[in-house]
Protein backbone atom coordinates (compact mmCIF):
# COMPACT_ATOMS: atom_id res chain seq x y z
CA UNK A 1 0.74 15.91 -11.07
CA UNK A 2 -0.70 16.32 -14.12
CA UNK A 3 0.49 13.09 -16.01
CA UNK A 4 -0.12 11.15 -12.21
CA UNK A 5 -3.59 12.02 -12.46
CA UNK A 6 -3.88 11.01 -16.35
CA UNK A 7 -2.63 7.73 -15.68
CA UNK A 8 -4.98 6.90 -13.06
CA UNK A 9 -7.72 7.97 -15.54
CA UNK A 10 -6.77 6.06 -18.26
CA UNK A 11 -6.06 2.64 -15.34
CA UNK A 12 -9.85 3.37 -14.40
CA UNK A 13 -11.16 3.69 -17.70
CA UNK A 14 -8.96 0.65 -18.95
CA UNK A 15 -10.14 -1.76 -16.23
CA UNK A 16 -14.09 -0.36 -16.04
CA UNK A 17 -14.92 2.66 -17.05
CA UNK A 18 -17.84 2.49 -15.48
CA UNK A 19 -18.17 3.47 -11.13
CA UNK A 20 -20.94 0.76 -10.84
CA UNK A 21 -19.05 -1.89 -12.27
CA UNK A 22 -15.92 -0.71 -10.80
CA UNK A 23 -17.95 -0.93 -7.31
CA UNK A 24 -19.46 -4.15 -8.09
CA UNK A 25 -16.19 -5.65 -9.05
CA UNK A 26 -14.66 -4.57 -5.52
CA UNK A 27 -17.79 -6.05 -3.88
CA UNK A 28 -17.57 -9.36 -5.75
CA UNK A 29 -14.71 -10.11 -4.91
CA UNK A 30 -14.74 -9.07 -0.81
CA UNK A 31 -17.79 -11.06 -0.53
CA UNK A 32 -16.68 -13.67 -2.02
CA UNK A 33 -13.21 -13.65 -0.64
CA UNK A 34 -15.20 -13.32 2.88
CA UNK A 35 -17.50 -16.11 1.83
CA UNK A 36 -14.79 -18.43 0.80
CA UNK A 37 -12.68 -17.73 4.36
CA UNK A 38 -16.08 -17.45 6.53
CA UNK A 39 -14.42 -20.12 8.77
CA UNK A 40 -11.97 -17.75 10.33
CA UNK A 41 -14.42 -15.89 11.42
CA UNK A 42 -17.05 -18.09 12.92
CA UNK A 43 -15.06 -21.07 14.47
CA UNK A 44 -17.79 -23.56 14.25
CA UNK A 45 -18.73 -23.24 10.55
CA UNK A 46 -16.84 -24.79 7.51
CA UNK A 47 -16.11 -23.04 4.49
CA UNK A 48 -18.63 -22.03 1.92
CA UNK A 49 -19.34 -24.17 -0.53
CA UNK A 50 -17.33 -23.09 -3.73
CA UNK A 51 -20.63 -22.94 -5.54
CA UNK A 52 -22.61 -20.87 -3.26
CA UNK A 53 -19.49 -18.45 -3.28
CA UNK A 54 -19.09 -18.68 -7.24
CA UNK A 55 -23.10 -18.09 -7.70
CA UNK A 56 -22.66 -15.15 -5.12
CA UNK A 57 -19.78 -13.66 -7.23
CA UNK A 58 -21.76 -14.14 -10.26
CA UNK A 59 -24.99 -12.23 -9.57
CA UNK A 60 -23.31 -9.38 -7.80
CA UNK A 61 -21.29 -8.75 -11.56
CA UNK A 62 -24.39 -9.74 -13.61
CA UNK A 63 -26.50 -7.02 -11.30
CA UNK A 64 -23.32 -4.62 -12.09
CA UNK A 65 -23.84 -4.87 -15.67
CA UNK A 66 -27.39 -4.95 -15.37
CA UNK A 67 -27.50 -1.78 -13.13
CA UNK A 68 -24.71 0.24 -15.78
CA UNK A 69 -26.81 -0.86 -19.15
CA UNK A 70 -30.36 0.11 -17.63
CA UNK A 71 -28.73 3.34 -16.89
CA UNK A 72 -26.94 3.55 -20.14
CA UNK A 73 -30.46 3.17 -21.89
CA UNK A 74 -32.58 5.87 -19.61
CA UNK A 75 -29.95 8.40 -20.27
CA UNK A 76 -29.55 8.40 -24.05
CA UNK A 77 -32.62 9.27 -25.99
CA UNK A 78 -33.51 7.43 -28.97
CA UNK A 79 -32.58 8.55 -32.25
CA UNK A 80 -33.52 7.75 -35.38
């Protein structure tokens, strides 16, 4: 169990290493998978355009990075 649970530490902290930009990562991508198939769910709309999605995808990982270094920053007190 041991080694199970080491691996999945060091799969987290390989692909993030961070929860927010893990999160932000997972919500990228649903929204934009949702965004890009938006026509299976409402029959008389076409797709998203693949800019709108891309932009979309974009901020929500730019406000990921943005949320993890503002907190990096306030927790860490300056040192000289």
């Amino acid at each position: 169990m041991a080694r199970v649970l080491g691996a999945l530490k060091a799969a987290y902290n390989f692909f993030s290493g961070d929860a927010i930009l893990l999160s932000a990562a997972v919500i990228a991508f649903a929204l934009g998978w949702l965004l890009a198939h938006i026509s299976l769910l409402l029959p008389h709309t076409g797709d998203a355009p693949d800019a709108v999605v891309a932009v979309v995808f974009v901020g929500i990982i730019a406000l990921g990075l943005f949320t993890s270094l503002r907190r990096e920053v306030a927790g860490r007190p300056r040192q000289r």
